[in-house]
PDB file of N, CA and C in Angstrom:
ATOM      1  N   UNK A   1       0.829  -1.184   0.000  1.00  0.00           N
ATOM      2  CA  UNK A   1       0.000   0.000   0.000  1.00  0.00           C
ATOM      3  C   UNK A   1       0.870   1.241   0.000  1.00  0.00           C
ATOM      4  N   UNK A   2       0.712   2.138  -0.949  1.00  0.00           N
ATOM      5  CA  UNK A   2       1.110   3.446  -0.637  1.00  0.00           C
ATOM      6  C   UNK A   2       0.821   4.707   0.108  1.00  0.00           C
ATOM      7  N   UNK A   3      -0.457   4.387   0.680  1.00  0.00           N
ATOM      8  CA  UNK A   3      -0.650   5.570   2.147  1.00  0.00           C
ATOM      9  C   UNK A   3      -0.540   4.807   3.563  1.00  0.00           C
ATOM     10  N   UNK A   4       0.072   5.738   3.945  1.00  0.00           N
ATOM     11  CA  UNK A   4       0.840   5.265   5.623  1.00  0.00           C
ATOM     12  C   UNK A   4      -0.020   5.917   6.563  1.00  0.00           C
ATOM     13  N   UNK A   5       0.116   5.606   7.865  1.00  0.00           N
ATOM     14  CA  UNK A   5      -0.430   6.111   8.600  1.00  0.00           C
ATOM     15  C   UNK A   5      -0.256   7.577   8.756  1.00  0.00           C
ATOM     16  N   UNK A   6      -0.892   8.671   9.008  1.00  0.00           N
ATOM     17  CA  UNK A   6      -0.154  10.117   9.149  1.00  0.00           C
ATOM     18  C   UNK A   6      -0.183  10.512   7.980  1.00  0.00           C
ATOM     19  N   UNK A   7      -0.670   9.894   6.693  1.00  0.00           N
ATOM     20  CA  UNK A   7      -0.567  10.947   5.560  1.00  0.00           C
ATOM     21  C   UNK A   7      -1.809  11.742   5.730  1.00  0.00           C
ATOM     22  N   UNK A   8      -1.828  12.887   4.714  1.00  0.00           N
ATOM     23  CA  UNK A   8      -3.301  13.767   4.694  1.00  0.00           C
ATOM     24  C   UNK A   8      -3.536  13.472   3.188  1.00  0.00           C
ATOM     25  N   UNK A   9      -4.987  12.876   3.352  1.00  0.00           N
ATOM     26  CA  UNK A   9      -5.569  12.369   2.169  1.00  0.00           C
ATOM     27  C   UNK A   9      -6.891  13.114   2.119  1.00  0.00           C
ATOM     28  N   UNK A  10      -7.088  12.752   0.304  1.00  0.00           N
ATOM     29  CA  UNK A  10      -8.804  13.376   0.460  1.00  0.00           C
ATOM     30  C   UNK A  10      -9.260  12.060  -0.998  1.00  0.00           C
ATOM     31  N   UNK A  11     -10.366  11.923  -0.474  1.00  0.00           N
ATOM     32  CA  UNK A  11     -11.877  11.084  -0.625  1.00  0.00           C
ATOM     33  C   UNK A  11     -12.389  11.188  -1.811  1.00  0.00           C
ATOM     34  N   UNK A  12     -11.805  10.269  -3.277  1.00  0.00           N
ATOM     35  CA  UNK A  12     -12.587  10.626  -4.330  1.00  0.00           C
ATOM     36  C   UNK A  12     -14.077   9.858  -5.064  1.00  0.00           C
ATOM     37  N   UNK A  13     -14.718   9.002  -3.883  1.00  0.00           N
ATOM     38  CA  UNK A  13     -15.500   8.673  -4.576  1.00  0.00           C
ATOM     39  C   UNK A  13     -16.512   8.471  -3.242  1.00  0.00           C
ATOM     40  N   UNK A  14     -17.881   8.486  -3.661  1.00  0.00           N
ATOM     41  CA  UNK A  14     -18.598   7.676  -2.132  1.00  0.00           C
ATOM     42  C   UNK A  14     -19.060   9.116  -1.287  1.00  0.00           C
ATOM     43  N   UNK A  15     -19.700   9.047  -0.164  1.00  0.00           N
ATOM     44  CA  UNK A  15     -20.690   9.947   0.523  1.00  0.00           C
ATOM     45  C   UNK A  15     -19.721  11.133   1.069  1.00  0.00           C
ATOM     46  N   UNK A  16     -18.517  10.800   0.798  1.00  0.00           N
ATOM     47  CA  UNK A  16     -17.635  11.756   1.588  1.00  0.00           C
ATOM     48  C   UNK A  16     -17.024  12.750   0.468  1.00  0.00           C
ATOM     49  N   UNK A  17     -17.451  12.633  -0.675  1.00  0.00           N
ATOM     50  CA  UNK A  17     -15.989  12.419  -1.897  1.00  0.00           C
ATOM     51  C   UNK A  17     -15.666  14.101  -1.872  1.00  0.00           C
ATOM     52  N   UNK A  18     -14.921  14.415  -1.795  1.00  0.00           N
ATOM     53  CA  UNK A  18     -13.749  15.843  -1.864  1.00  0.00           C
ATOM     54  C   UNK A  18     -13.308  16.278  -0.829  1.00  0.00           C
ATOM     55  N   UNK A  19     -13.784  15.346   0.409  1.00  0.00           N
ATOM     56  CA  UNK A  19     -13.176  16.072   1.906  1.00  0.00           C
ATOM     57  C   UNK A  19     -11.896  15.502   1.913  1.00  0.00           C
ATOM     58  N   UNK A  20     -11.460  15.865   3.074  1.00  0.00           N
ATOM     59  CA  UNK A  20      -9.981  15.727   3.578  1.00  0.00           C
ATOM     60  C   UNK A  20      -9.836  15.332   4.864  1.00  0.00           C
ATOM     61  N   UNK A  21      -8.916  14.345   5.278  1.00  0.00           N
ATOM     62  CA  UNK A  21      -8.538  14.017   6.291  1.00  0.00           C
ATOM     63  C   UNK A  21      -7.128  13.293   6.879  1.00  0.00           C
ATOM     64  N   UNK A  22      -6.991  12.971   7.594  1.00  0.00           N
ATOM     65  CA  UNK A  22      -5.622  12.341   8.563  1.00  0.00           C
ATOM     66  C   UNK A  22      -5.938  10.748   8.820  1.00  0.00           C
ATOM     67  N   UNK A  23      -5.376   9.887   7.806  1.00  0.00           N
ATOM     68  CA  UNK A  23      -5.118   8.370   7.762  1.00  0.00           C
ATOM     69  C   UNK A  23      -4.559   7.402   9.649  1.00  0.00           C
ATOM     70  N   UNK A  24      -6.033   7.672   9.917  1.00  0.00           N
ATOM     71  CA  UNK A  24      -5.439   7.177  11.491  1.00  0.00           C
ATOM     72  C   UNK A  24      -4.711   5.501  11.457  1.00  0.00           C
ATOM     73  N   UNK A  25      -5.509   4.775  10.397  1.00  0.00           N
ATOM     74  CA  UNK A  25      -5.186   3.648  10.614  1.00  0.00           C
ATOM     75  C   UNK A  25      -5.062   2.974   9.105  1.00  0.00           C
ATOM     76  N   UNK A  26      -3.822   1.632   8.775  1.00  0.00           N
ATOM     77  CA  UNK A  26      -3.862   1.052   7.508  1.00  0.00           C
ATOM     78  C   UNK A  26      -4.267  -0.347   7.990  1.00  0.00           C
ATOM     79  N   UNK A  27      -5.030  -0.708   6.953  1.00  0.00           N
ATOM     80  CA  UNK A  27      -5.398  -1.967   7.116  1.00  0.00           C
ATOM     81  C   UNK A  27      -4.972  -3.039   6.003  1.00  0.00           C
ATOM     82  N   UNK A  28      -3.782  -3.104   5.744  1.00  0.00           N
ATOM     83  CA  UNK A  28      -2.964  -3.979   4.439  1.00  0.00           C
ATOM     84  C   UNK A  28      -3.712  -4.787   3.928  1.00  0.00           C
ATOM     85  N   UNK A  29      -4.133  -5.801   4.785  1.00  0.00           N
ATOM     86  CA  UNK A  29      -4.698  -7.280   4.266  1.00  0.00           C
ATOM     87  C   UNK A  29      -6.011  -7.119   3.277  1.00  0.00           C
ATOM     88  N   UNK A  30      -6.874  -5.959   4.255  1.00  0.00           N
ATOM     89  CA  UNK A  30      -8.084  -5.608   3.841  1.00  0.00           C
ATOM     90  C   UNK A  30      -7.850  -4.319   2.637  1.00  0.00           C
ATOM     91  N   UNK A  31      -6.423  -3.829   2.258  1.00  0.00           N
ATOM     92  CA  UNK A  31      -6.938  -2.888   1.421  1.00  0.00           C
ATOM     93  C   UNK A  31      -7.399  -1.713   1.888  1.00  0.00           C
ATOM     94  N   UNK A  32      -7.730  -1.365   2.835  1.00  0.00           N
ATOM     95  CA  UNK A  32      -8.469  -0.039   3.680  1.00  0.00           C
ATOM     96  C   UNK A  32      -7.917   0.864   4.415  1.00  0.00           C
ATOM     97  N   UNK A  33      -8.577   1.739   4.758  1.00  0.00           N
ATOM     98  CA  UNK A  33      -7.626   2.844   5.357  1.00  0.00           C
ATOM     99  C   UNK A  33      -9.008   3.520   6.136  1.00  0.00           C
ATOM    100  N   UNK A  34      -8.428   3.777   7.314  1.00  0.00           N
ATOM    101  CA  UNK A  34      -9.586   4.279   8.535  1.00  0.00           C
ATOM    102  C   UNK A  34      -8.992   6.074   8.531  1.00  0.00           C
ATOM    103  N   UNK A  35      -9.854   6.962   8.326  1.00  0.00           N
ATOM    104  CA  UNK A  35      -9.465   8.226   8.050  1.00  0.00           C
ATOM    105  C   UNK A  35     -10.362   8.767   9.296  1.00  0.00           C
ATOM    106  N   UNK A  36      -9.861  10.231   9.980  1.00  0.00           N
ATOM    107  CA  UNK A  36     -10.099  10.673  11.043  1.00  0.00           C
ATOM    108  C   UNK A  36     -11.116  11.416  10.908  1.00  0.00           C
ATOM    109  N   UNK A  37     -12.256  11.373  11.493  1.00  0.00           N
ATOM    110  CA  UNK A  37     -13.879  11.969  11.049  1.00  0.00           C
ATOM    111  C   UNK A  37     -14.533  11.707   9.514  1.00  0.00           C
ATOM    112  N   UNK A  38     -14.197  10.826   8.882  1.00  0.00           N
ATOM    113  CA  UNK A  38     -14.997  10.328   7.889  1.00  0.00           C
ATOM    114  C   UNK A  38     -15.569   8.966   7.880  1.00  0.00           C
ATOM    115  N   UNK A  39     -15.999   9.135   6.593  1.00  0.00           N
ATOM    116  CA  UNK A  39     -16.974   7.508   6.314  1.00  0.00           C
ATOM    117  C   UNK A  39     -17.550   7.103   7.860  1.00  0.00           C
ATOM    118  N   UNK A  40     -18.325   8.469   8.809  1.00  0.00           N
ATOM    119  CA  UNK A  40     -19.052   7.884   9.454  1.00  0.00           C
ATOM    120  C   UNK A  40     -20.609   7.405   9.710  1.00  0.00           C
ATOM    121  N   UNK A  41     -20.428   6.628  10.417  1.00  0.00           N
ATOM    122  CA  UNK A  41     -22.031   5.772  10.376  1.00  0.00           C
ATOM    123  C   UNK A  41     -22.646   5.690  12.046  1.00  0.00           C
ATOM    124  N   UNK A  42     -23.671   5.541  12.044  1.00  0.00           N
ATOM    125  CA  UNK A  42     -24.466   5.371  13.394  1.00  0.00           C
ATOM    126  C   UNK A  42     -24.477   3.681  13.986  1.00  0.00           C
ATOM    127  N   UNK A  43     -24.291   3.527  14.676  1.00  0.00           N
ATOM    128  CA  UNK A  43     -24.404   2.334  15.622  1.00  0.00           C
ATOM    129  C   UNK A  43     -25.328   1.957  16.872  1.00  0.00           C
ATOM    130  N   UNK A  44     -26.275   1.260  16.873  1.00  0.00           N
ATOM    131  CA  UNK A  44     -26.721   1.191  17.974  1.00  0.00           C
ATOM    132  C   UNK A  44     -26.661  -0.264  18.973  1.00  0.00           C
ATOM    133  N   UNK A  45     -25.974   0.535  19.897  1.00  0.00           N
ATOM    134  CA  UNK A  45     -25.100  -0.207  21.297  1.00  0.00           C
ATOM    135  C   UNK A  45     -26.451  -0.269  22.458  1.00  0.00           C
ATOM    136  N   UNK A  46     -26.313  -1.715  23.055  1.00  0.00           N
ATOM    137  CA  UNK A  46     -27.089  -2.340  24.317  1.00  0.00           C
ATOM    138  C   UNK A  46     -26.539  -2.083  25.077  1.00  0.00           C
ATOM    139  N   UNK A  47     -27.131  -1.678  26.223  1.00  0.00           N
ATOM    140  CA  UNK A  47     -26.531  -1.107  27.570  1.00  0.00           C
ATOM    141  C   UNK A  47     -25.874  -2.610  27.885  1.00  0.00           C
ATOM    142  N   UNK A  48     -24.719  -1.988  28.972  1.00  0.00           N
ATOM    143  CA  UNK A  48     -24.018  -3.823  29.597  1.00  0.00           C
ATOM    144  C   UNK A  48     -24.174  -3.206  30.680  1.00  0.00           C
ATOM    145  N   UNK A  49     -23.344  -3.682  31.826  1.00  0.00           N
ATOM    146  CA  UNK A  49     -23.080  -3.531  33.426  1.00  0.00           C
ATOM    147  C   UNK A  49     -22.204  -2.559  33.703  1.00  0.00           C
ATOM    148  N   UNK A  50     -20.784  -1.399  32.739  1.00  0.00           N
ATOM    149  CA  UNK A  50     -20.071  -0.632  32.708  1.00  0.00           C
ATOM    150  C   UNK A  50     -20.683   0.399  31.577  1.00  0.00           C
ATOM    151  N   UNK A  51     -21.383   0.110  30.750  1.00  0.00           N
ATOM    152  CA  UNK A  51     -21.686   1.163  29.838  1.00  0.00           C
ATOM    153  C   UNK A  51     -23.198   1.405  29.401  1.00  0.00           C
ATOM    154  N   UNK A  52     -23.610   2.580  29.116  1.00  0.00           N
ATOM    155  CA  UNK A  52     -25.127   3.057  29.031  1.00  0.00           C
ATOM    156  C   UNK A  52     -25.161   2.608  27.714  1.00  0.00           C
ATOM    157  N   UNK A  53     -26.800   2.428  27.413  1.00  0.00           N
ATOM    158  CA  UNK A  53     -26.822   1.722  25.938  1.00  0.00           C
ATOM    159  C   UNK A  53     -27.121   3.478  25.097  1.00  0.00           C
ATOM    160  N   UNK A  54     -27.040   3.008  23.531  1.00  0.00           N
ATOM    161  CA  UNK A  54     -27.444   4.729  22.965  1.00  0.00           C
ATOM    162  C   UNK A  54     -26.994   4.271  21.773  1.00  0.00           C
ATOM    163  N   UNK A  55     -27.042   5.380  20.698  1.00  0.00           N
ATOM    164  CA  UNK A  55     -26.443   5.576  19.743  1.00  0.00           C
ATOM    165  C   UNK A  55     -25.220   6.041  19.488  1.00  0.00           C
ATOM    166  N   UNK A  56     -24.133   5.537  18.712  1.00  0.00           N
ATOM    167  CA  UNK A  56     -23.163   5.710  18.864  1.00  0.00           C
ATOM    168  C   UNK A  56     -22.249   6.410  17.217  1.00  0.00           C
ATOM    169  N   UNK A  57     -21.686   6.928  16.824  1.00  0.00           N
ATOM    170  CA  UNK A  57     -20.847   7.209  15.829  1.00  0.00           C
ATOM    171  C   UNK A  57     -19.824   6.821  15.958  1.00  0.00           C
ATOM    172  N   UNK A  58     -19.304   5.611  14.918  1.00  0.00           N
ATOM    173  CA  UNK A  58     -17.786   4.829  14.593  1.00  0.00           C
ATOM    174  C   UNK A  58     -17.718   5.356  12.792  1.00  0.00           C
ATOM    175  N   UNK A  59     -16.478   5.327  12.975  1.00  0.00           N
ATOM    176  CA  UNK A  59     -15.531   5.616  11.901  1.00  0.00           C
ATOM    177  C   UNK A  59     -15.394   3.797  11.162  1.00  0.00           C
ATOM    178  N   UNK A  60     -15.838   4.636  10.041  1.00  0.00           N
ATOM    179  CA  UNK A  60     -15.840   2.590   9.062  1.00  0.00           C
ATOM    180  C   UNK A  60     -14.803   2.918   8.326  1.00  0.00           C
ATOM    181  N   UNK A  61     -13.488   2.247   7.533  1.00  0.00           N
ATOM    182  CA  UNK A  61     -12.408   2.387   6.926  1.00  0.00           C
ATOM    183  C   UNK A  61     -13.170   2.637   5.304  1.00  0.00           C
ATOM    184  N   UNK A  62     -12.462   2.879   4.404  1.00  0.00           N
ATOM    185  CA  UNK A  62     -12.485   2.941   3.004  1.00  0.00           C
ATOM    186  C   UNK A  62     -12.018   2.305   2.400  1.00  0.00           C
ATOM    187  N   UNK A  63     -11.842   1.764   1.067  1.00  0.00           N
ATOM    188  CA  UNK A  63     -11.026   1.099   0.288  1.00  0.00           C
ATOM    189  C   UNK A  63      -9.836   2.439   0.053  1.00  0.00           C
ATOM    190  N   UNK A  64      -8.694   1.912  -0.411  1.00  0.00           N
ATOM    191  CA  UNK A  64      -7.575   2.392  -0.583  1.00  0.00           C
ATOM    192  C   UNK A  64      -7.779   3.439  -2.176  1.00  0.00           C
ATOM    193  N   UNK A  65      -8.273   2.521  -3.381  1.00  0.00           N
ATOM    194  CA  UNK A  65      -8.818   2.964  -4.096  1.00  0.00           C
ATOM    195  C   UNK A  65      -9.540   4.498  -4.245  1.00  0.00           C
ATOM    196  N   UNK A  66     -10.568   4.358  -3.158  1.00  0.00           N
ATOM    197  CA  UNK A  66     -11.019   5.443  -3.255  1.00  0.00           C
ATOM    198  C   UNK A  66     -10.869   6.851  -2.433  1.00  0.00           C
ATOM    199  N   UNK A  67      -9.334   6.781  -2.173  1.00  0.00           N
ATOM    200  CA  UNK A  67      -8.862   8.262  -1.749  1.00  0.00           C
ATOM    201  C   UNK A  67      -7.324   7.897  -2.553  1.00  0.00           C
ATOM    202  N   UNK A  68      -6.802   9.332  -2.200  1.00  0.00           N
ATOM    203  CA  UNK A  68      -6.066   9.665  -2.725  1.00  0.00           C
ATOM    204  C   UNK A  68      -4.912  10.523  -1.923  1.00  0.00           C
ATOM    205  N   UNK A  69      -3.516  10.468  -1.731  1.00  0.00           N
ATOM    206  CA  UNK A  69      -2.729  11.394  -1.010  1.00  0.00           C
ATOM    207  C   UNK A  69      -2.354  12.544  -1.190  1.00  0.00           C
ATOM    208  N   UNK A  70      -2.197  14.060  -0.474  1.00  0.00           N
ATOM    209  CA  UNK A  70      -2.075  14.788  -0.806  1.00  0.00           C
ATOM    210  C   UNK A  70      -0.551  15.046  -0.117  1.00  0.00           C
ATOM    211  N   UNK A  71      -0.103  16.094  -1.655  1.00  0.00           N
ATOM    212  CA  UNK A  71       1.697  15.629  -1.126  1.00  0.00           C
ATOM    213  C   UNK A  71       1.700  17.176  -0.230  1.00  0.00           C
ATOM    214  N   UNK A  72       2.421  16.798   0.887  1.00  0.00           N
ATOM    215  CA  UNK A  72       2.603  17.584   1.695  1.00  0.00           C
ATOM    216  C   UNK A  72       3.644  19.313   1.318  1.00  0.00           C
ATOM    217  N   UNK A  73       4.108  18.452  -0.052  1.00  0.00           N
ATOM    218  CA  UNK A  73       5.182  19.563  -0.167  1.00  0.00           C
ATOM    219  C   UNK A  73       4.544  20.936  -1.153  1.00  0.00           C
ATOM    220  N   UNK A  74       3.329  20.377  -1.875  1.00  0.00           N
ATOM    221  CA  UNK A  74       2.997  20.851  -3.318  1.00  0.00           C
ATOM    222  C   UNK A  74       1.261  20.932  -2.911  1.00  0.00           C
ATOM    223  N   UNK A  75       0.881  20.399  -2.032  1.00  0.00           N
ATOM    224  CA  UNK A  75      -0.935  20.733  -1.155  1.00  0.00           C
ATOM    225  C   UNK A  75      -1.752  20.107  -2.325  1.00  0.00           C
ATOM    226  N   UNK A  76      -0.922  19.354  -3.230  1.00  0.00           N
ATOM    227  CA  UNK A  76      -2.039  19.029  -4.654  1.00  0.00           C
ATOM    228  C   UNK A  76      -2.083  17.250  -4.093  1.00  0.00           C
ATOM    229  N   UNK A  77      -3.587  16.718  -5.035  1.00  0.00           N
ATOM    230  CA  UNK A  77      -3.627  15.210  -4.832  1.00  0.00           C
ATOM    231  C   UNK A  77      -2.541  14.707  -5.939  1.00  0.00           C
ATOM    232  N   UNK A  78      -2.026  13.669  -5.643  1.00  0.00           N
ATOM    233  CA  UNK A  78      -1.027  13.172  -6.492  1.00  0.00           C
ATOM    234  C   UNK A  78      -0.661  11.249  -6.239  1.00  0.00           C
ATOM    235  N   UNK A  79      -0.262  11.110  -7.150  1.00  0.00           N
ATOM    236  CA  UNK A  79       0.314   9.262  -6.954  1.00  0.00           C
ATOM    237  C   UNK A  79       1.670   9.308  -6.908  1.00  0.00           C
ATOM    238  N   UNK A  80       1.838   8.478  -6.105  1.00  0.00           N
ATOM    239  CA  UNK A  80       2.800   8.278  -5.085  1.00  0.00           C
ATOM    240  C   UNK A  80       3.519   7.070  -5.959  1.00  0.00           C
ATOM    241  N   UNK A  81       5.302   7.616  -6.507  1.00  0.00           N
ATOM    242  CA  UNK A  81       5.997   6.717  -6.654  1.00  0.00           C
ATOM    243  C   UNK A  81       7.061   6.421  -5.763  1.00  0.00           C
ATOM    244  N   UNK A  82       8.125   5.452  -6.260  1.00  0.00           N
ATOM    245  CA  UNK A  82       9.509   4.971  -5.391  1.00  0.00           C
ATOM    246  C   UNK A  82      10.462   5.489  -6.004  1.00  0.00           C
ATOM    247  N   UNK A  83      11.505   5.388  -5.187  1.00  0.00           N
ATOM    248  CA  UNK A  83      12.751   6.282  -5.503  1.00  0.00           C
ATOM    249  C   UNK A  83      13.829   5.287  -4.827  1.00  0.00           C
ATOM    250  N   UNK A  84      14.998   5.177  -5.230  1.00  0.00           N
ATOM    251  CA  UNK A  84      16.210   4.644  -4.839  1.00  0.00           C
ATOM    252  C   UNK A  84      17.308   5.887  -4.660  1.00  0.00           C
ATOM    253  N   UNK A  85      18.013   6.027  -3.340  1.00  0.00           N
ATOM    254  CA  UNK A  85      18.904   6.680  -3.459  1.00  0.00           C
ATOM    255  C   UNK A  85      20.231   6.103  -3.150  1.00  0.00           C
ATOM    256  N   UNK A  86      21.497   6.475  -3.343  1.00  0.00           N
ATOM    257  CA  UNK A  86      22.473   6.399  -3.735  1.00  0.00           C
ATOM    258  C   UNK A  86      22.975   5.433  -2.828  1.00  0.00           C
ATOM    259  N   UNK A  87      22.252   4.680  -1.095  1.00  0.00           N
ATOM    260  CA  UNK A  87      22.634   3.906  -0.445  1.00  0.00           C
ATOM    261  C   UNK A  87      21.569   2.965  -0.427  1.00  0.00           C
ATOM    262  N   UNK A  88      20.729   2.480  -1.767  1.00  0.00           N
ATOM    263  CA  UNK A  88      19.989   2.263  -1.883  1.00  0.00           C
ATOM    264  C   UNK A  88      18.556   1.736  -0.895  1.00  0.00           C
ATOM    265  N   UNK A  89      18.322   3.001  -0.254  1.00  0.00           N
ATOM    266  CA  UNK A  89      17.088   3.488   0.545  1.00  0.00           C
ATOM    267  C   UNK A  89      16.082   3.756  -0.625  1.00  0.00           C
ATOM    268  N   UNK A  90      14.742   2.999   0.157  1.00  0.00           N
ATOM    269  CA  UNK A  90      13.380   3.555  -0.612  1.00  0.00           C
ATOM    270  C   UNK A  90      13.071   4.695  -0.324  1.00  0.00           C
ATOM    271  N   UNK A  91      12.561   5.548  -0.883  1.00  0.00           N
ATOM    272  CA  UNK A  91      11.493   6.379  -0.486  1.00  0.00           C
ATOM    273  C   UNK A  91      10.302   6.417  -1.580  1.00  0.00           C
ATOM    274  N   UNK A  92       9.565   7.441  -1.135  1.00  0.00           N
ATOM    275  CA  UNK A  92       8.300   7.684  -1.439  1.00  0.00           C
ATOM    276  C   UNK A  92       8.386   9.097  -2.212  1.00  0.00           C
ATOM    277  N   UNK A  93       7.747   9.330  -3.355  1.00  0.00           N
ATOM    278  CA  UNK A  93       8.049  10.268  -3.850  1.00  0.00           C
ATOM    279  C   UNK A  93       6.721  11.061  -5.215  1.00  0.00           C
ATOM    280  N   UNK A  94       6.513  12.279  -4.790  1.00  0.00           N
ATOM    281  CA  UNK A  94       5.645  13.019  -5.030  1.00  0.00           C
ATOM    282  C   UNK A  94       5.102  12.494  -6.731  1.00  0.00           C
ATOM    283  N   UNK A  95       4.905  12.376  -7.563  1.00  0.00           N
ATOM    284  CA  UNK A  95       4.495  12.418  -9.236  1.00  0.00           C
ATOM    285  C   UNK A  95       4.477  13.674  -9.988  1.00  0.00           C
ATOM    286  N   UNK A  96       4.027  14.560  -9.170  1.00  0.00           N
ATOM    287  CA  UNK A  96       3.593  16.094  -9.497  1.00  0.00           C
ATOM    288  C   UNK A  96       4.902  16.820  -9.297  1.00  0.00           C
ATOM    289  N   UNK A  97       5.198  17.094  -7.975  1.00  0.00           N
ATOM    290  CA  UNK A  97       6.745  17.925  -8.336  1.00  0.00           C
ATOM    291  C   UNK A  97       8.365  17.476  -7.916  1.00  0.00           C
ATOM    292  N   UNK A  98       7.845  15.592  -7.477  1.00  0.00           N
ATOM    293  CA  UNK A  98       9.318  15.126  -7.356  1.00  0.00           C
ATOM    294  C   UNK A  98       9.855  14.806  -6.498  1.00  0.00           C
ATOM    295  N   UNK A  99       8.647  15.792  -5.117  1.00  0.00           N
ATOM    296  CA  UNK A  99      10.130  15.551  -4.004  1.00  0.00           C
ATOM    297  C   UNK A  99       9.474  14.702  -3.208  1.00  0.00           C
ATOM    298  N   UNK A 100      10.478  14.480  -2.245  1.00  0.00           N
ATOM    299  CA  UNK A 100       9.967  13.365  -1.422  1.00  0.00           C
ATOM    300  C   UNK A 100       9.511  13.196  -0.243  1.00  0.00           C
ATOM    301  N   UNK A 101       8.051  12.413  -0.187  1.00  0.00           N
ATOM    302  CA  UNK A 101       7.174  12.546   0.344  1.00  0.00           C
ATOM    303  C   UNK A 101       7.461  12.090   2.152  1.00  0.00           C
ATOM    304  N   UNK A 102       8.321  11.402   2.185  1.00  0.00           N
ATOM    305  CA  UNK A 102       8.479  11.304   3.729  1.00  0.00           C
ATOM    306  C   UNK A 102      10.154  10.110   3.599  1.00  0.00           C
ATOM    307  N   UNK A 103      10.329   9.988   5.125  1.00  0.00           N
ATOM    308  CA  UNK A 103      11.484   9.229   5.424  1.00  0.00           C
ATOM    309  C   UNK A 103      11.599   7.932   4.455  1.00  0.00           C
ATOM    310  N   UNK A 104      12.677   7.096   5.161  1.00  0.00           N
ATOM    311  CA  UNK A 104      13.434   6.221   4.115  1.00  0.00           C
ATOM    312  C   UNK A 104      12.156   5.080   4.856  1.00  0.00           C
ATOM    313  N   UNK A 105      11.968   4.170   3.699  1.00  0.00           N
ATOM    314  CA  UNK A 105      10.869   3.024   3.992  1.00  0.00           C
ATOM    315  C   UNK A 105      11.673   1.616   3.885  1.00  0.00           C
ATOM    316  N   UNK A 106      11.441   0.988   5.122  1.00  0.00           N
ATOM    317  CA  UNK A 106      12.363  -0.316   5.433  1.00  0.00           C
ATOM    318  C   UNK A 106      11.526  -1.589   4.427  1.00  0.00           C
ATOM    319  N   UNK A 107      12.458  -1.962   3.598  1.00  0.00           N
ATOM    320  CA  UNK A 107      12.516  -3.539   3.033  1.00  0.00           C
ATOM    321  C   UNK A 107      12.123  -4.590   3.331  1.00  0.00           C
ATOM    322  N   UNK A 108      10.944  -5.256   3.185  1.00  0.00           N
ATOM    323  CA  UNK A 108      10.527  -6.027   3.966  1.00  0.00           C
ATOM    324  C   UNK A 108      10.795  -7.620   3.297  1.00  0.00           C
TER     325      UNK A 108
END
């Protein structure tokens, strides 16, 4: 996956599509990405013995697909390539103006 936790992304398709937000959580296996105040939905929770029952608002993840990263250096949405540098470290690197989008990414 190419968005990490901590990137600032925005939402191109679906009930949310042109907002913006902060990638709290990646979910690899599933493809998804849990973004901070979006794609939310209502829940309704049964009281137990520690907690009152009610309605509740949870944050549901997205497909990866349908957002997009915004490069921190250039404020535009953009796709995210790789880069090799000279001690051959990955990084992550803007499409639009080049530079690079965050620290060196470990080899797995």
């Amino acid at each position: 996956m190419k968005i990490k936790k901590g990137d600032k992304i925005q939402v191109l398709s679906g009930k949310d599509k042109g907002r913006k937000g902060e990638v709290i959580r990646c979910l690899p296996k599933k493809l998804k990405v849990l973004i901070k105040g979006l794609n939310i939905y209502k829940k309704h929770v049964k009281a137990q013995s520690n907690q009152p029952g009610g309605i509740i608002e949870i944050e549901k993840p997205l497909y990866v697909s349908k957002v997009q990263l915004i490069c921190p250096n250039c404020q535009k949405k953009t796709k995210v390539g790789y880069q090799l540098d000279k001690t051959n470290k990955k990084f992550r690197v803007c499409k639009k103006c080049k530079n690079i989008i965050d620290k060196e990414i470990s080899k797995k």
